[in-house]
Protein backbone atom coordinates (compact mmCIF):
# COMPACT_ATOMS: atom_id res chain seq x y z
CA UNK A 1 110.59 152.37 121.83
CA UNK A 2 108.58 151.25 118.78
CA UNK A 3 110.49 153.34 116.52
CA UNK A 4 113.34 150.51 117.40
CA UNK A 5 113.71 147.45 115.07
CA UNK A 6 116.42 145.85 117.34
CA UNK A 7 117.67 146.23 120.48
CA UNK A 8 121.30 144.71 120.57
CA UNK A 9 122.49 143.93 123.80
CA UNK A 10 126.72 144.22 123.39
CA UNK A 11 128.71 146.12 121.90
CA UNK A 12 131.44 143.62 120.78
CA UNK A 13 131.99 142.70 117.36
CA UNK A 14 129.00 140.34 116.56
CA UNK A 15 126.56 142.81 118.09
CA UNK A 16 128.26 145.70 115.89
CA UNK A 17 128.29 143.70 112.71
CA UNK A 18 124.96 142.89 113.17
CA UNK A 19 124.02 146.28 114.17
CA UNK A 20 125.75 147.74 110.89
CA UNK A 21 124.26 145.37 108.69
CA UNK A 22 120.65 145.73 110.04
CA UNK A 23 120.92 149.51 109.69
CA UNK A 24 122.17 149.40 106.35
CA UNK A 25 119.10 147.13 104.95
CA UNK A 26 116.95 150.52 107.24
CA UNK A 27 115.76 148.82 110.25
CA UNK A 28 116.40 151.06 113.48
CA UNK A 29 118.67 149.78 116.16
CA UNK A 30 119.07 149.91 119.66
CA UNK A 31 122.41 149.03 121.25
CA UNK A 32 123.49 149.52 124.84
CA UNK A 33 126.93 148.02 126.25
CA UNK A 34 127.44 147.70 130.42
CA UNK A 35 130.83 148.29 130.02
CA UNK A 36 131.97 152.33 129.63
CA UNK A 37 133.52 151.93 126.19
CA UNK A 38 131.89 150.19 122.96
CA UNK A 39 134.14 147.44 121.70
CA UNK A 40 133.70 144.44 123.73
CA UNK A 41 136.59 142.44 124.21
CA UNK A 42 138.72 143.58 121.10
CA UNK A 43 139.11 147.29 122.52
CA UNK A 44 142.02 149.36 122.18
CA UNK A 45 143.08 151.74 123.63
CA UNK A 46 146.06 154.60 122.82
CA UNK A 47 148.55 154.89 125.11
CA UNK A 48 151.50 156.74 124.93
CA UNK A 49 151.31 156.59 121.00
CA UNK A 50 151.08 152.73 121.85
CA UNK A 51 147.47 150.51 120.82
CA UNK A 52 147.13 148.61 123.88
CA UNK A 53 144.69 145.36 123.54
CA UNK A 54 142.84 145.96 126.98
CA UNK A 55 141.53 142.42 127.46
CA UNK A 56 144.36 140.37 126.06
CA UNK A 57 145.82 139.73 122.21
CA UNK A 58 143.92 139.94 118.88
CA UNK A 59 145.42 139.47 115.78
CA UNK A 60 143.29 139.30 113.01
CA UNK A 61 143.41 136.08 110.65
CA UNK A 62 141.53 134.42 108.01
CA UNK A 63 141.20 131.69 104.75
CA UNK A 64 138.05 133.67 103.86
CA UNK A 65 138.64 136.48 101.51
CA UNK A 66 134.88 137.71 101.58
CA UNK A 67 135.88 138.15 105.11
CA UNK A 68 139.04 140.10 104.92
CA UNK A 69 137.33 142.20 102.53
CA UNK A 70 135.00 142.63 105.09
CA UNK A 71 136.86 143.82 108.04
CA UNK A 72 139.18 145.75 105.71
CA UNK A 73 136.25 148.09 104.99
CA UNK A 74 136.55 149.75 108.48
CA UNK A 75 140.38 149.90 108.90
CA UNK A 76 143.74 149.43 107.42
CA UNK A 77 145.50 146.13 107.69
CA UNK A 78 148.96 146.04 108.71
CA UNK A 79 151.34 142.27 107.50
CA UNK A 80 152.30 141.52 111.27
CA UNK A 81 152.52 137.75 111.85
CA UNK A 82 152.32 135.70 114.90
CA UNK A 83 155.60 134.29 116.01
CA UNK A 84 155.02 133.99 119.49
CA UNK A 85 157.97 132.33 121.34
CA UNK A 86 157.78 130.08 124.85
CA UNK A 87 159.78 130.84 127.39
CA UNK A 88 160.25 127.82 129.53
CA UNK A 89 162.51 128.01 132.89
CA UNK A 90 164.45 130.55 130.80
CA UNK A 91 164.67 128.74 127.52
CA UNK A 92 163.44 130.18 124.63
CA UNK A 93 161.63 127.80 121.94
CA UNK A 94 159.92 129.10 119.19
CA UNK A 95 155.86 128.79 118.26
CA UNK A 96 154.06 126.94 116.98
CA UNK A 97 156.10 123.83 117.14
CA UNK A 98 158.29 123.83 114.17
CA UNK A 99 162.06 122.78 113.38
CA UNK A 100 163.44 125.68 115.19
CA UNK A 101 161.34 124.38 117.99
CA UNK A 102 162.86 121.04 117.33
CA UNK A 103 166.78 121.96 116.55
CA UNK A 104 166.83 123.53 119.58
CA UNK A 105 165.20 120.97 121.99
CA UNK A 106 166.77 117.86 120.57
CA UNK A 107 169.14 118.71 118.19
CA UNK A 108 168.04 117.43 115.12
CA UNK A 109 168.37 119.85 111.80
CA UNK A 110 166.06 117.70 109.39
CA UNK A 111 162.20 116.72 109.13
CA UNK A 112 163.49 113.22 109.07
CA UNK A 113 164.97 112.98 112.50
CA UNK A 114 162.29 115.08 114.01
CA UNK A 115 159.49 112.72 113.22
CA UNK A 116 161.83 110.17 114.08
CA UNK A 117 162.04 111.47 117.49
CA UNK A 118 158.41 112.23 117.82
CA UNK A 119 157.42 108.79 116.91
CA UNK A 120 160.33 106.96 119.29
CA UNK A 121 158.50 109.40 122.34
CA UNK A 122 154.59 108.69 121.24
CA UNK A 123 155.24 104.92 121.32
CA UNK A 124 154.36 105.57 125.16
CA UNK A 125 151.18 105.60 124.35
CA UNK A 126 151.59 102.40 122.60
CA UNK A 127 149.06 102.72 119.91
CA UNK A 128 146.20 103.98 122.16
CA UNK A 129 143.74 106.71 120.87
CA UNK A 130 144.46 109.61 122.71
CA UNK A 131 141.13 109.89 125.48
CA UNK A 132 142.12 113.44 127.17
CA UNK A 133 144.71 116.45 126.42
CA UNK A 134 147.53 114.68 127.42
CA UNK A 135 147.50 111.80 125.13
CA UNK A 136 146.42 114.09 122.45
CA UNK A 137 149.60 116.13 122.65
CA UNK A 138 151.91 113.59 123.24
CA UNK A 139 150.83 111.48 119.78
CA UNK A 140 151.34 114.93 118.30
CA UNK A 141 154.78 116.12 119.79
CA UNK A 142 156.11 113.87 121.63
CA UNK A 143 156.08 113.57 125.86
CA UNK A 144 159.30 116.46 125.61
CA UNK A 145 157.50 119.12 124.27
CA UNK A 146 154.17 117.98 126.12
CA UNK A 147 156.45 118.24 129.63
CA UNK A 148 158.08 121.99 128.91
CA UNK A 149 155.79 123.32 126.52
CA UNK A 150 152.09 122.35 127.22
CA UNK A 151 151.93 120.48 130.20
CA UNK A 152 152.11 123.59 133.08
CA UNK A 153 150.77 126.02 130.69
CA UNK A 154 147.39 124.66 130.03
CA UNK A 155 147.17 123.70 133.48
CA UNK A 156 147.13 127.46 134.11
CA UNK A 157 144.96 128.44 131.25
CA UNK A 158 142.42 125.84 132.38
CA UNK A 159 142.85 125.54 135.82
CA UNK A 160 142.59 121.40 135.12
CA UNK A 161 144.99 119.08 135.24
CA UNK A 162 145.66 117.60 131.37
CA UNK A 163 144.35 114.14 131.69
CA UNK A 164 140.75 115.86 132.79
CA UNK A 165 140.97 117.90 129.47
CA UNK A 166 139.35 116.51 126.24
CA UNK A 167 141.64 116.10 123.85
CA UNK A 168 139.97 118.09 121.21
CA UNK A 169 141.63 120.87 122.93
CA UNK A 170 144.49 120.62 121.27
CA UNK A 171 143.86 118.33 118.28
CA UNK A 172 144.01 121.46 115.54
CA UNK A 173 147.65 122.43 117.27
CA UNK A 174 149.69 123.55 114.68
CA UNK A 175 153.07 120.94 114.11
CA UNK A 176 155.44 122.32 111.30
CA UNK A 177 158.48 119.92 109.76
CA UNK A 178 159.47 123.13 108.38
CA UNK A 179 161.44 126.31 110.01
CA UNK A 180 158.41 128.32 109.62
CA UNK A 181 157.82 130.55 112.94
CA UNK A 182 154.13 131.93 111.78
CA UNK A 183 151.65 130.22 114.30
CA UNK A 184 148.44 130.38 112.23
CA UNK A 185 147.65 128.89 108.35
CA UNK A 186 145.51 131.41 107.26
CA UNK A 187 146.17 133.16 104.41
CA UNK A 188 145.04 136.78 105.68
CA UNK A 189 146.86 137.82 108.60
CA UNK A 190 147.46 141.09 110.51
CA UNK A 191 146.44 144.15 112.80
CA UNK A 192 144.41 147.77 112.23
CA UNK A 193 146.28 150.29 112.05
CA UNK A 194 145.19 152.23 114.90
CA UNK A 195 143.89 149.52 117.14
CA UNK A 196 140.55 147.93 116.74
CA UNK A 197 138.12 150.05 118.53
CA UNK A 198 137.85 151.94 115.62
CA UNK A 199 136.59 149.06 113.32
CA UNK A 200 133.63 149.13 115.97
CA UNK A 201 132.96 152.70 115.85
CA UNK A 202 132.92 152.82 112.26
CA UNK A 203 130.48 149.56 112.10
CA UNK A 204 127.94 151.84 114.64
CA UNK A 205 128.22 154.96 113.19
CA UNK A 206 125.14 154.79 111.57
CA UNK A 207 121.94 157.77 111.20
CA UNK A 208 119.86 154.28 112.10
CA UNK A 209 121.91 153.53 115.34
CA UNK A 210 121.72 154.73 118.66
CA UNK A 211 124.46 153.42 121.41
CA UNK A 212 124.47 153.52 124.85
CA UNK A 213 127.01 152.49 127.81
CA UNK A 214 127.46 151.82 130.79
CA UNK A 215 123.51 150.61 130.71
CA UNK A 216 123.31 147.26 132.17
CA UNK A 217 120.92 145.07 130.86
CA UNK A 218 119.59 143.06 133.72
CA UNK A 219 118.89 146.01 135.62
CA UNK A 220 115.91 146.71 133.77
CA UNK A 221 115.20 143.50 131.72
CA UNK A 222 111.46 143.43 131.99
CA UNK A 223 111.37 146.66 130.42
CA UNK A 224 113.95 146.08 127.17
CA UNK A 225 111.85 142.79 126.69
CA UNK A 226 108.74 144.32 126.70
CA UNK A 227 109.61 147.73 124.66
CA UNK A 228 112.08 146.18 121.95
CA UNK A 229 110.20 143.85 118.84
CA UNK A 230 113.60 141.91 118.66
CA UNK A 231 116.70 141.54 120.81
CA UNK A 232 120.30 140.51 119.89
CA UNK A 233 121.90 139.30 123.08
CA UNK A 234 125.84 138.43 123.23
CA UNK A 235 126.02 137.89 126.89
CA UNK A 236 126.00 135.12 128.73
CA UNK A 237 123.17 132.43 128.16
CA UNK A 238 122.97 131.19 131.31
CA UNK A 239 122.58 134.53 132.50
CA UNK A 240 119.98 135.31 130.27
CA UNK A 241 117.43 132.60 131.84
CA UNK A 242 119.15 133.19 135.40
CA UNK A 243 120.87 130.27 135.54
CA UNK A 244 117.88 128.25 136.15
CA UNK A 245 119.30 125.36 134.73
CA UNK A 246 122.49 125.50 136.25
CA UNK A 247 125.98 127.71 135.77
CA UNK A 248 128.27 126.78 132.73
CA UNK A 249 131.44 127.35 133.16
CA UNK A 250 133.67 129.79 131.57
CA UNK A 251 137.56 130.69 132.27
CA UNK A 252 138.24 134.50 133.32
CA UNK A 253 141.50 136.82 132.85
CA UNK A 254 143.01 139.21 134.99
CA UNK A 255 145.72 141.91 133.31
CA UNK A 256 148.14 143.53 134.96
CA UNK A 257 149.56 146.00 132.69
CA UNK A 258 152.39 148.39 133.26
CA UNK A 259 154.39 151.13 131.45
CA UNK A 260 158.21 150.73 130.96
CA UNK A 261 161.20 152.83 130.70
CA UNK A 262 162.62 151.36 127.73
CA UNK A 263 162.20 150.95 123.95
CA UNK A 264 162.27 147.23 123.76
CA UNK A 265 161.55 144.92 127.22
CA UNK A 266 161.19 141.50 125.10
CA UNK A 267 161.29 141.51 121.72
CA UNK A 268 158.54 139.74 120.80
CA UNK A 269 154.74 140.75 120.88
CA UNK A 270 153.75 137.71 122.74
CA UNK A 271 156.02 135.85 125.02
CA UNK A 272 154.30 131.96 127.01
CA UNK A 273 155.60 131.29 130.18
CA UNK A 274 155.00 127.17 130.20
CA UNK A 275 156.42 126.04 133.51
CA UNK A 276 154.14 125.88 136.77
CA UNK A 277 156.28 128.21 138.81
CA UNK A 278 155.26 131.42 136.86
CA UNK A 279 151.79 132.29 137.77
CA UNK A 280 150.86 134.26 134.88
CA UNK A 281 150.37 132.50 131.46
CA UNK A 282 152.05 135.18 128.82
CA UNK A 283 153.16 138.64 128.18
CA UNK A 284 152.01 140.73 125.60
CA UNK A 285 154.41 143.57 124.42
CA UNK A 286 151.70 146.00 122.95
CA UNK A 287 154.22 147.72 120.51
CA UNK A 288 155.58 145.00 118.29
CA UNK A 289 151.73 144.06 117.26
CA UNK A 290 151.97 147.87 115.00
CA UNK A 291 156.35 147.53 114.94
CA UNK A 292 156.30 151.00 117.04
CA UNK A 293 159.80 152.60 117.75
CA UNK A 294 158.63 154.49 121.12
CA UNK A 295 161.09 155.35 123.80
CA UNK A 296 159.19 153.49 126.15
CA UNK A 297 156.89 150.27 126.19
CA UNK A 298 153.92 148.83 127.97
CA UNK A 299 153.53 145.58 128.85
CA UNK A 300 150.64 143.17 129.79
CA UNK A 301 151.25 140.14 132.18
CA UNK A 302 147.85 137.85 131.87
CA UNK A 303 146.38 135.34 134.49
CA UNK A 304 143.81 132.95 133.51
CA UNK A 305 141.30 132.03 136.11
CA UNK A 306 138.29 130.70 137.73
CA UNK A 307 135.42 132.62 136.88
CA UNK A 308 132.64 133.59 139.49
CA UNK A 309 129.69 135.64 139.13
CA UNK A 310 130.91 139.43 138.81
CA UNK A 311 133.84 138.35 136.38
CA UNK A 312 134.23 139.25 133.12
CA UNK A 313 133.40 135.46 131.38
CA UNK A 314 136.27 135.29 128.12
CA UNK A 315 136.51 131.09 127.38
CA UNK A 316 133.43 128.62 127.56
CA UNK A 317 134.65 124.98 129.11
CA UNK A 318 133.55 123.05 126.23
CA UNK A 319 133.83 119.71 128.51
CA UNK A 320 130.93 117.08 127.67
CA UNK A 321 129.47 118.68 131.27
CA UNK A 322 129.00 121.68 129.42
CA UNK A 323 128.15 121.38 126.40
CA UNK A 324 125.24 119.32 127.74
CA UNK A 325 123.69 121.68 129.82
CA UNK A 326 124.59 124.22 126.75
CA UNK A 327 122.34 121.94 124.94
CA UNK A 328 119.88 122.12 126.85
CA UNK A 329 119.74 126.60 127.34
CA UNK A 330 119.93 126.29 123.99
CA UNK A 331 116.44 124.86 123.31
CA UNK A 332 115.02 127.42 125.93
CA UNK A 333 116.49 129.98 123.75
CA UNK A 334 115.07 128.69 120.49
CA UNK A 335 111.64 129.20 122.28
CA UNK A 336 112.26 132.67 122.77
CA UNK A 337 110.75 134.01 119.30
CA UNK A 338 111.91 137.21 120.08
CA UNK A 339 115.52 136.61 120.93
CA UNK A 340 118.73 136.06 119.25
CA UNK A 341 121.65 134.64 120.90
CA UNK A 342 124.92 135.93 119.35
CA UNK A 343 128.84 135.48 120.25
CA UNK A 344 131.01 133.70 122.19
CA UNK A 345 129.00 133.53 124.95
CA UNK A 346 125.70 133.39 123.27
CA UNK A 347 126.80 130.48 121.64
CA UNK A 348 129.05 129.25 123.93
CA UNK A 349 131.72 127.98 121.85
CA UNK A 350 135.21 130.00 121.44
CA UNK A 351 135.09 132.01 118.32
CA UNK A 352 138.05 133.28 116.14
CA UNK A 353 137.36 137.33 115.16
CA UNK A 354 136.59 135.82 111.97
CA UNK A 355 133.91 133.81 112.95
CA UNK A 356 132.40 135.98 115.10
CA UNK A 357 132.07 138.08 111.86
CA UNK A 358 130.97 135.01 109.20
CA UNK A 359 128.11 134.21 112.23
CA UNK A 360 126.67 137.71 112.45
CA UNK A 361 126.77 138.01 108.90
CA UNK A 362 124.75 134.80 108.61
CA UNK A 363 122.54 135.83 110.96
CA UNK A 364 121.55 139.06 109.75
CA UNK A 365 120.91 137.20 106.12
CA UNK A 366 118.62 135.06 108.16
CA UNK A 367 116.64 138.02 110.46
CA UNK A 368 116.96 140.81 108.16
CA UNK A 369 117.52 139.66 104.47
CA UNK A 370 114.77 136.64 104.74
């Protein structure tokens, strides 16, 4: 194993980035992924002539142009935009909260009225800085929109009710006085061509990198520790030191995905189901993300929920509980000399693609480049 600069642990996009870079500067890597595919969370798979997004949506956005660049190496961008739409109880409102959104809930056709009718609704609140979720959104949008459009669904996404949410949670929430239907600000915006898992296999497909599934790291952890100079580990922190200090707590997803008999079952990519009574949070419509004009569609219905040990771990709780405890795994790790801890889990905070990419970047200029 000394022939081995790095053994990366995770196969997901900060581990490949870092992987790629590492190789390219000639240092020798290592990377082995539990799961039977390389990818990570951001794998696609064909289906049907159909790129289906096996663990849930990711569309590809960025301010950053050295980033776009980036990413744009390994695969061809397409210009789809994300207009997701709520469907509450049946009614359709559009996303993110905009004058469409508006017009149709109250009626109103200018910005005027609309922040009229926002600021006659907040004055519940009656001048109070917002202390949890629920406050938060209603001094953004009003208690309306906070009662069919956020209220039930983050209930399901978090499993919390919203007054035991912090309200940063929702304080970067986009709110548009304009009919403007695209939900993020970014300048760069869109999907590969062909799904992302090939961005990934590009990134490994190296002379200087070796990959491995369906290898498990904990089963043998002694043994990577003790044969590997450096490790890059994207799993789960807590795991990492066996939760001797305690479990933080992540939200999990379950899919159920199915293929359909006809060309077009909802006309938009992403649909959010925001009342209580519907148990799953949204459904993704795979072929709008690449505009595909198949006979037939699949669909995606996803459930957030409580994870427990054997789950696949997708959002860290960033609740003051948390990101104590976080705190504190996080100064074991810096006494690891040997270790790097990469990711969304790694670093328990909830990354954006693009950040995942600007942190692995930044860590290889630290490792490798220093």
């Amino acid at each position: 194993m000394s022939t081995y600069d790095y053994l990366v642990v995770g196969s997901g996009l900060f581990g490949a980035v870092f992987a790629h870079e590492a190789a390219k500067q000639g240092k020798k890597v290592k990377v082995i992924e539990k799961r039977e595919h390389i990818a990570g969370n951001i794998y696609t798979k064909e289906v049907d002539g159909i790129q289906v997004h096996q663990y849930g949506a990711h569309i590809f956005h960025t301010s950053d142009k050295a980033i776009w660049d980036y990413i744009n190496q390994f695969a061809e961008f397409n210009r789809y935009t994300n207009s997701p739409v709520a469907n509450y109880k049946g009614e359709i409102y559009n996303l993110p909260f905009n004058m469409n959104t508006f017009n149709k809930l109250w009626g109103v056709v200018t910005p005027q009225e609309a922040q009229e009718k926002i600021e006659e609704q907040r004055a519940v609140l009656a001048g109070k800085t917002p202390e949890n979720l629920e406050e938060q959104a209603i001094s953004l949008v009003g208690t309306d929109i906070y009662e069919k459009l956020i209220k039930d669904y983050t209930m399901k996404q978090w499993g919390k009710e919203c007054t035991e949410l912090p309200a940063f949670i929702i304080r970067r929430l986009p709110v548009r006085f304009t009919y403007d239907n695209n939900y993020f600000n970014d300048t760069y915006q869109g999907i590969p061509i062909g799904g992302y898992t090939q961005i990934i296999e590009k990134m490994l497909a190296h002379d200087n990198i070796d990959v491995e599934v369906n290898v498990d790291f904990f089963a043998d952890k002694e043994y990577y520790m003790s044969e590997f100079p450096k490790v890059v580990f994207t799993g789960m922190i807590d795991q990492f030191f066996n939760y001797e200090l305690g479990e933080l707590e992540y939200r999990s997803l379950r899919f159920e995905t199915e293929s359909l008999p006809v060309s077009n079952y909802q006309g938009n990519a992403v649909v959010n189901y925001t009342d209580a009574e519907t148990p799953y949070t949204r459904i993704i419509e795979h072929k709008h993300f690449e505009f595909g004009q198949q006979d037939s569609t699949i669909i995606t219905k996803e459930y957030s929920k409580t994870w427990t040990k054997g789950d696949e771990p997708y959002y860290p709780v960033n609740n003051d509980r948390n990101n104590k405890l976080y705190k504190a795994y996080k100064a074991l790790a810096e006494q690891e000399e040997k270790v790097i801890f990469g990711g969304r889990l790694g670093h328990y905070r909830y990354y954006d693609m693009h950040q995942v990419i600007a942190a692995a970047l930044q860590c290889v200029r630290n490792e490798v480049l220093d």
